[in-house]
PDB file of N, CA and C in Angstrom:
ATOM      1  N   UNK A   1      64.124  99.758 115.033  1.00  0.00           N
ATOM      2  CA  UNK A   1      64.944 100.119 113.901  1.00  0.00           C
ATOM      3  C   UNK A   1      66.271 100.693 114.419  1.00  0.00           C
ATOM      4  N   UNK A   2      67.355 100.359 113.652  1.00  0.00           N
ATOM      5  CA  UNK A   2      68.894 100.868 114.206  1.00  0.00           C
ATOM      6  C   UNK A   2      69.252 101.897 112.949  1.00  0.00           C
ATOM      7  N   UNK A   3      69.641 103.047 113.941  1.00  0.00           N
ATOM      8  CA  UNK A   3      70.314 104.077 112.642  1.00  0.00           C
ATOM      9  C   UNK A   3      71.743 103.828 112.978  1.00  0.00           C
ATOM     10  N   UNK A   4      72.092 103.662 111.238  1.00  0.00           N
ATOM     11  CA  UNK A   4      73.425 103.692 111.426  1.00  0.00           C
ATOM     12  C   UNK A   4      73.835 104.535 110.033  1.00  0.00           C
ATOM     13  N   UNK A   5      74.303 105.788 110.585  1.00  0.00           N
ATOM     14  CA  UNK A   5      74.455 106.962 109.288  1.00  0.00           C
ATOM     15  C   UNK A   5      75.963 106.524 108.225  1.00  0.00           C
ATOM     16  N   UNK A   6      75.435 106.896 107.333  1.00  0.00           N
ATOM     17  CA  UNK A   6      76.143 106.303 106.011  1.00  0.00           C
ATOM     18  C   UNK A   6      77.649 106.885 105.861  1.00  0.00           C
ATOM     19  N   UNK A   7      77.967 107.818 106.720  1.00  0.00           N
ATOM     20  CA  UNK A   7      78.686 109.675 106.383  1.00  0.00           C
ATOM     21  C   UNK A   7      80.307 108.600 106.688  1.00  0.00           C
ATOM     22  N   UNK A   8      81.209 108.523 105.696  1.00  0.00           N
ATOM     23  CA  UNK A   8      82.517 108.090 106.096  1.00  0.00           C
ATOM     24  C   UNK A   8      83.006 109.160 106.127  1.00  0.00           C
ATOM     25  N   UNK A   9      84.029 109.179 106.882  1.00  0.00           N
ATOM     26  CA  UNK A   9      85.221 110.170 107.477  1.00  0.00           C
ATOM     27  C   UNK A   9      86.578 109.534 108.034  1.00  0.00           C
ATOM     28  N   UNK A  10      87.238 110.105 106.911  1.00  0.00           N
ATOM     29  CA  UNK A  10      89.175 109.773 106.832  1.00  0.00           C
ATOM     30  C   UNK A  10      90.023 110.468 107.435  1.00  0.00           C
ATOM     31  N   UNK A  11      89.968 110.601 108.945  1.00  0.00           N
ATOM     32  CA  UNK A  11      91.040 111.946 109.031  1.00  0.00           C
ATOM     33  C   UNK A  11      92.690 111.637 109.486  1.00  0.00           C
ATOM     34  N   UNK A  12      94.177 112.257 108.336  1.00  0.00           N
ATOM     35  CA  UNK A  12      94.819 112.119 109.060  1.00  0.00           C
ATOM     36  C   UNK A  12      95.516 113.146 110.022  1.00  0.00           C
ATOM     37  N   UNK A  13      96.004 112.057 111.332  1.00  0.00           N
ATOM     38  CA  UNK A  13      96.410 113.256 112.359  1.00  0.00           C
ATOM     39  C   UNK A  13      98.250 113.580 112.225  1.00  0.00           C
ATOM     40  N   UNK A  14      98.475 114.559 112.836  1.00  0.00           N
ATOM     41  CA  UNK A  14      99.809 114.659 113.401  1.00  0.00           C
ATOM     42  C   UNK A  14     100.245 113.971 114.611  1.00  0.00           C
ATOM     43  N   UNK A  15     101.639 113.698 114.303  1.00  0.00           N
ATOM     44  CA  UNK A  15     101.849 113.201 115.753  1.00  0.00           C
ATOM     45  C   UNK A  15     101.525 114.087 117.190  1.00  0.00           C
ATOM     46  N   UNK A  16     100.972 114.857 117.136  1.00  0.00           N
ATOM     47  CA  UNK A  16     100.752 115.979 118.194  1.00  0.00           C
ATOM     48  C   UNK A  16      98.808 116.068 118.320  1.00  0.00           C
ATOM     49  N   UNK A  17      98.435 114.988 117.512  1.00  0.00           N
ATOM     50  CA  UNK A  17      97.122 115.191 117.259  1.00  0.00           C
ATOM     51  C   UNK A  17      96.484 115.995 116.473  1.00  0.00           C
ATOM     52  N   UNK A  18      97.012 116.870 115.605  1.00  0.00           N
ATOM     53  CA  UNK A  18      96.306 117.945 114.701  1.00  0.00           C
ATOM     54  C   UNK A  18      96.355 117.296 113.479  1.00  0.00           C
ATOM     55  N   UNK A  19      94.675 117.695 112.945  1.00  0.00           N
ATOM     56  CA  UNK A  19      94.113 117.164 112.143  1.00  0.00           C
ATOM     57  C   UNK A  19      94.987 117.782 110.887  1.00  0.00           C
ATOM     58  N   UNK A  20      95.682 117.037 109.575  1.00  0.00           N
ATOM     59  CA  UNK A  20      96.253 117.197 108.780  1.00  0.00           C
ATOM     60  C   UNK A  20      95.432 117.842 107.193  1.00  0.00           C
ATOM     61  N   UNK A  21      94.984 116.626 107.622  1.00  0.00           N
ATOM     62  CA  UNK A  21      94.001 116.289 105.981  1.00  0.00           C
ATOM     63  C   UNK A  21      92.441 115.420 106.096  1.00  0.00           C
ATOM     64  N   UNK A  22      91.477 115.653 105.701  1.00  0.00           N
ATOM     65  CA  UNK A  22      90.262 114.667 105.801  1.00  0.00           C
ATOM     66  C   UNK A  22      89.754 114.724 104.464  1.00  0.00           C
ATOM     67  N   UNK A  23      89.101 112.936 103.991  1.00  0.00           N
ATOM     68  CA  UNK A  23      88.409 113.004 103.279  1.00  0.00           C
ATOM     69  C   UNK A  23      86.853 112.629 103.916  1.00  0.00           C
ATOM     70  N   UNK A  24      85.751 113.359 103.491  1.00  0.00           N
ATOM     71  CA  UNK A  24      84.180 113.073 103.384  1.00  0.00           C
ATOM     72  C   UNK A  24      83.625 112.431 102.700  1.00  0.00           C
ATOM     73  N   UNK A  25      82.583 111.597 102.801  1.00  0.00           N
ATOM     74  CA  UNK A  25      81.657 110.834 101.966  1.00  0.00           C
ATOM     75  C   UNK A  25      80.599 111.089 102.826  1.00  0.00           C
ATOM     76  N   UNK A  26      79.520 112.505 102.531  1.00  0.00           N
ATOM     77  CA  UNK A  26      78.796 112.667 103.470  1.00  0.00           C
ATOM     78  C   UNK A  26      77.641 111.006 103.818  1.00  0.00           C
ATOM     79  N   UNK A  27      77.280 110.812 102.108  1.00  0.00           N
ATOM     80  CA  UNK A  27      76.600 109.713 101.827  1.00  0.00           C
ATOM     81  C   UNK A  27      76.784 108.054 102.027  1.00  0.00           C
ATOM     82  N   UNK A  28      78.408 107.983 101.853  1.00  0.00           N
ATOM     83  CA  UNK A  28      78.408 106.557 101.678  1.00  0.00           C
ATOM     84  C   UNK A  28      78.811 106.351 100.572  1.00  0.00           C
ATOM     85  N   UNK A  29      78.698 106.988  99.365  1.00  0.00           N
ATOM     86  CA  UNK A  29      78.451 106.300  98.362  1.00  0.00           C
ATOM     87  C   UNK A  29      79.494 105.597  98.059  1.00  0.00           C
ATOM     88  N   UNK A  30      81.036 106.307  98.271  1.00  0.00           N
ATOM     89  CA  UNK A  30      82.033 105.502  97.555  1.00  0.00           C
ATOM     90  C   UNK A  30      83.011 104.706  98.451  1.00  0.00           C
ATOM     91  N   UNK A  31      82.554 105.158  99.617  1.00  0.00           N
ATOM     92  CA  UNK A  31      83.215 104.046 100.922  1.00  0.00           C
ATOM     93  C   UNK A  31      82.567 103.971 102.480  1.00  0.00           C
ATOM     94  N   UNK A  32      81.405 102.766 102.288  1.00  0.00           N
ATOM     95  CA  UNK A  32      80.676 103.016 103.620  1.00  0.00           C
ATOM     96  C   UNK A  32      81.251 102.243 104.546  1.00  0.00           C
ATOM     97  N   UNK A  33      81.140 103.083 105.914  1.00  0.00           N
ATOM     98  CA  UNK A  33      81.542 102.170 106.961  1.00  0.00           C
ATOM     99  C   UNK A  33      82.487 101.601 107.129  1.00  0.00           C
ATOM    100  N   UNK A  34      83.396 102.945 106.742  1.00  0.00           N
ATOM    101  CA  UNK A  34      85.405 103.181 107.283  1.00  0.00           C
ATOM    102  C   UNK A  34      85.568 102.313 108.518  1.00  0.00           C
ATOM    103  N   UNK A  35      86.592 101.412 108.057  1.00  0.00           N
ATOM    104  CA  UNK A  35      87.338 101.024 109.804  1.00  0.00           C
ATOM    105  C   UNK A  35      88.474 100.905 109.655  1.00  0.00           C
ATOM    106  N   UNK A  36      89.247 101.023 108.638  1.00  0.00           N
ATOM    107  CA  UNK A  36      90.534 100.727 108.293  1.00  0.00           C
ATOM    108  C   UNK A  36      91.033 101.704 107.172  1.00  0.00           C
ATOM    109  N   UNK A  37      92.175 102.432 107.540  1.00  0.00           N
ATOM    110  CA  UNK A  37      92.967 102.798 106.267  1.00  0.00           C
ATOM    111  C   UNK A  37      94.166 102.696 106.433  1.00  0.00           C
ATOM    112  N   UNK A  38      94.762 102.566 105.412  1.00  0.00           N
ATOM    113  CA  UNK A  38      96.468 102.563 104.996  1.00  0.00           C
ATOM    114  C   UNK A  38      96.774 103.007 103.579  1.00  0.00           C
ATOM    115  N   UNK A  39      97.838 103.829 104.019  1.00  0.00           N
ATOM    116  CA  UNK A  39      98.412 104.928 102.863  1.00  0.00           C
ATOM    117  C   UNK A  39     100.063 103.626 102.448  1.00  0.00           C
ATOM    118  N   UNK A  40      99.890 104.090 101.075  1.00  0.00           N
ATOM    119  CA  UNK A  40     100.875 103.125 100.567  1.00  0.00           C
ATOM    120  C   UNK A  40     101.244 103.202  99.022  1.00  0.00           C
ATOM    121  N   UNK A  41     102.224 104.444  98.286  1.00  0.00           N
ATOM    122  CA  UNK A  41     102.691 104.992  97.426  1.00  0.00           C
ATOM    123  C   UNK A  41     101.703 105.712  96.926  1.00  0.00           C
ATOM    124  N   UNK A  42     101.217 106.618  97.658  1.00  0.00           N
ATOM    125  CA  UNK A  42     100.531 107.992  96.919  1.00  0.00           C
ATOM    126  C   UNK A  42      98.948 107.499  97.156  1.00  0.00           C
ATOM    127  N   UNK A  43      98.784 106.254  97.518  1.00  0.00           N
ATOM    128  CA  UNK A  43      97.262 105.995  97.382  1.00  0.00           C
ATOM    129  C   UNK A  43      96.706 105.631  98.528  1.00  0.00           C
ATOM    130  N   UNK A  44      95.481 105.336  99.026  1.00  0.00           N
ATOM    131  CA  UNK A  44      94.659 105.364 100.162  1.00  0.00           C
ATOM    132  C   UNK A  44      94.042 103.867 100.286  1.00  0.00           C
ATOM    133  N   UNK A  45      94.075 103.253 101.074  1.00  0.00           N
ATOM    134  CA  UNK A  45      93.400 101.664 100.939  1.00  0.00           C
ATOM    135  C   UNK A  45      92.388 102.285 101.922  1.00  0.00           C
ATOM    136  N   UNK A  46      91.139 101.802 101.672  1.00  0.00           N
ATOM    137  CA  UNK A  46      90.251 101.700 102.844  1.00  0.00           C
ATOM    138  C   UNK A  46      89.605 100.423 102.856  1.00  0.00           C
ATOM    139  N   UNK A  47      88.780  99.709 103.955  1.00  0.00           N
ATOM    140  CA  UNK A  47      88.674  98.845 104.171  1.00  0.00           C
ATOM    141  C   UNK A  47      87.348  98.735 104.999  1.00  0.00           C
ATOM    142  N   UNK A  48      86.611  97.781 105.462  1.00  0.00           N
ATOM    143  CA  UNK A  48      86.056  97.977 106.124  1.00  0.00           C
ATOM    144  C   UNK A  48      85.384  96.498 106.981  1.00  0.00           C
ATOM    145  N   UNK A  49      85.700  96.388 108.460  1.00  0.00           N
ATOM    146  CA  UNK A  49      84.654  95.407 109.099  1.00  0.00           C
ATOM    147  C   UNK A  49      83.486  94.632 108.969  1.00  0.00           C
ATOM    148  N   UNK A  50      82.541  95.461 108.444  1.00  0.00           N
ATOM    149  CA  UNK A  50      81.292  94.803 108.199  1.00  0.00           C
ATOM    150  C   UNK A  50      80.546  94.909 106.656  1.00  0.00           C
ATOM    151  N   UNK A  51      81.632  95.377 106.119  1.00  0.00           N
ATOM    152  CA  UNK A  51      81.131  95.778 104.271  1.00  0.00           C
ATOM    153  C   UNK A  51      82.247  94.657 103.461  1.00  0.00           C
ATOM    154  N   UNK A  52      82.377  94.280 102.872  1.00  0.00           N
ATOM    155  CA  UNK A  52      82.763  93.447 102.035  1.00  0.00           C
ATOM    156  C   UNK A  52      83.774  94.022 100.782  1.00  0.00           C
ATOM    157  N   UNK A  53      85.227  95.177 100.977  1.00  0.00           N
ATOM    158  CA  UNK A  53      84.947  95.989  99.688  1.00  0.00           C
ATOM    159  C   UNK A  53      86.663  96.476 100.815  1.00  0.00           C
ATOM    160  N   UNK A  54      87.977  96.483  99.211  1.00  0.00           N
ATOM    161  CA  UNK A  54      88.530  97.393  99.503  1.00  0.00           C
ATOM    162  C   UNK A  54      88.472  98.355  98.923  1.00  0.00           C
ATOM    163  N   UNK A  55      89.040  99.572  98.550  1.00  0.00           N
ATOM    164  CA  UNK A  55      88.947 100.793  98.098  1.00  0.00           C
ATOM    165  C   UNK A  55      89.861 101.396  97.595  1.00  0.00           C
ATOM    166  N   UNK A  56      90.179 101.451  96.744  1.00  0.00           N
ATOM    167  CA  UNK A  56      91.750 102.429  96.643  1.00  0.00           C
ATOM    168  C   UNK A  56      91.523 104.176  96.270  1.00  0.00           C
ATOM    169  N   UNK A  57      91.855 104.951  96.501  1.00  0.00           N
ATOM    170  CA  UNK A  57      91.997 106.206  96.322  1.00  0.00           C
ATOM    171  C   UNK A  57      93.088 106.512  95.959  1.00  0.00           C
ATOM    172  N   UNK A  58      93.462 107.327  95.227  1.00  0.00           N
ATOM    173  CA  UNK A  58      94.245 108.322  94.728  1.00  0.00           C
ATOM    174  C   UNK A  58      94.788 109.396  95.240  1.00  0.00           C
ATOM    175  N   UNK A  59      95.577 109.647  96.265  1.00  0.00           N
ATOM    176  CA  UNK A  59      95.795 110.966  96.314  1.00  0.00           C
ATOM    177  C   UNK A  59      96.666 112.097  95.720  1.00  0.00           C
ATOM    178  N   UNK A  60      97.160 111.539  94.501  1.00  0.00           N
ATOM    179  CA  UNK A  60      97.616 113.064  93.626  1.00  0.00           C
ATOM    180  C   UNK A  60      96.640 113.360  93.003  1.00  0.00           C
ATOM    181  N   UNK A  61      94.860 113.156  93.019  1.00  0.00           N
ATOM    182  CA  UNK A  61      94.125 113.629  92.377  1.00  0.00           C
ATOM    183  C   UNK A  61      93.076 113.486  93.549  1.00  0.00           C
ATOM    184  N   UNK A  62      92.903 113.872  94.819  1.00  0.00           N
ATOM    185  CA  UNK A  62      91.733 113.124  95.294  1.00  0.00           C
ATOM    186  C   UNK A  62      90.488 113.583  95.090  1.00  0.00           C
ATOM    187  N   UNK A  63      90.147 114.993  94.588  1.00  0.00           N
ATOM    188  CA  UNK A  63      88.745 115.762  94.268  1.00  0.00           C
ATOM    189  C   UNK A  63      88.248 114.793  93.166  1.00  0.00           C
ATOM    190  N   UNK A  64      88.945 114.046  92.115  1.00  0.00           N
ATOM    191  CA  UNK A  64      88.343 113.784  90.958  1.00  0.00           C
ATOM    192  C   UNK A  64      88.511 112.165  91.086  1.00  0.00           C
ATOM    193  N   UNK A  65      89.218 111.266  92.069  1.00  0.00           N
ATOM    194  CA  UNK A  65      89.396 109.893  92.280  1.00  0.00           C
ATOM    195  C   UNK A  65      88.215 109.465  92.095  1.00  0.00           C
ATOM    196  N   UNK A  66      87.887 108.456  92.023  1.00  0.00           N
ATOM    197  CA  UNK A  66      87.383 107.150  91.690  1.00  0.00           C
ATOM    198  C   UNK A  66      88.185 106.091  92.629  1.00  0.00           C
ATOM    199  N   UNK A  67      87.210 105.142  93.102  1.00  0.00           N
ATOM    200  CA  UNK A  67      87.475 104.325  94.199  1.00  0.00           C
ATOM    201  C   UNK A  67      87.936 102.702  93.272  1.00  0.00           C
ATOM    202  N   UNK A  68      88.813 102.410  93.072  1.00  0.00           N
ATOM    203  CA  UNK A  68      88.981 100.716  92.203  1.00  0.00           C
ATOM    204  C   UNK A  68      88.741 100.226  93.703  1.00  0.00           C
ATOM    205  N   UNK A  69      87.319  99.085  93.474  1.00  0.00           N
ATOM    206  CA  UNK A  69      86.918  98.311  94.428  1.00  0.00           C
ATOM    207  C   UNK A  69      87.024  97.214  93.946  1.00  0.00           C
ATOM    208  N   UNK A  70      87.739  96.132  95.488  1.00  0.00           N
ATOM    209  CA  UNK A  70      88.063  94.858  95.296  1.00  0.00           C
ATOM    210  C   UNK A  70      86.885  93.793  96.147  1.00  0.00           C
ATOM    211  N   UNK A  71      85.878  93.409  95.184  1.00  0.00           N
ATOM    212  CA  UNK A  71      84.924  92.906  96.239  1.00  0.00           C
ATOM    213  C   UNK A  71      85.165  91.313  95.982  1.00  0.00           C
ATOM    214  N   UNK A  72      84.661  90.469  97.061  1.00  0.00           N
ATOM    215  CA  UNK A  72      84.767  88.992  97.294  1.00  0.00           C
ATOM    216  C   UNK A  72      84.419  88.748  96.290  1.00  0.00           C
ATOM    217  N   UNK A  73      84.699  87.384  95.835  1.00  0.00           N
ATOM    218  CA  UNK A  73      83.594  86.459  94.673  1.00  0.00           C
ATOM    219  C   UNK A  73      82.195  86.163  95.528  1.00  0.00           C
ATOM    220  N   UNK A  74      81.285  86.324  94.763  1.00  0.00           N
ATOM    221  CA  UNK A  74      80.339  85.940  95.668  1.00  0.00           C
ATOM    222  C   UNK A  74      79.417  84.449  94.936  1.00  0.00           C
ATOM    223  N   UNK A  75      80.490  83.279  94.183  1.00  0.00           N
ATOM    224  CA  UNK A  75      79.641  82.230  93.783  1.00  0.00           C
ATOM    225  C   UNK A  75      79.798  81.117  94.686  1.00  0.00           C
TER     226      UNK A  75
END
């Protein structure tokens, strides 16, 4: 059996390396298996390698966001 823990983590850095800002998903639930983000007028794209799903976030609200997910057609 392979563990592979659900927990996404967004962190951005400074150019000096210090951690700015992070978002958590201890679970997964609303973006598993981060490999990609890009910030682009106030909002958060996430993306991911092996999940099928973009993500958008909000950040002038991010405690209360909701993720608009763009998933494949799957017919």
């Amino acid at each position: 059996m392979r563990f592979l823990p659900r927990y996404s983590l967004v962190v951005e850095l400074h150019d000096g390396g210090v951690c700015v800002r992070s978002f958590h998903d201890p679970g997964g639930a609303v973006a598993a298996h981060v490999s990609e983000v890009h910030e682009h007028q106030g909002s958060l794209y996430l993306g991911s390698f092996s999940a099928p799903y973009v993500a958008k976030l909000d950040l002038s609200e991010p405690d209360r966001a909701e993720p608009d997910r763009a998933e494949p057609d799957r017919a």
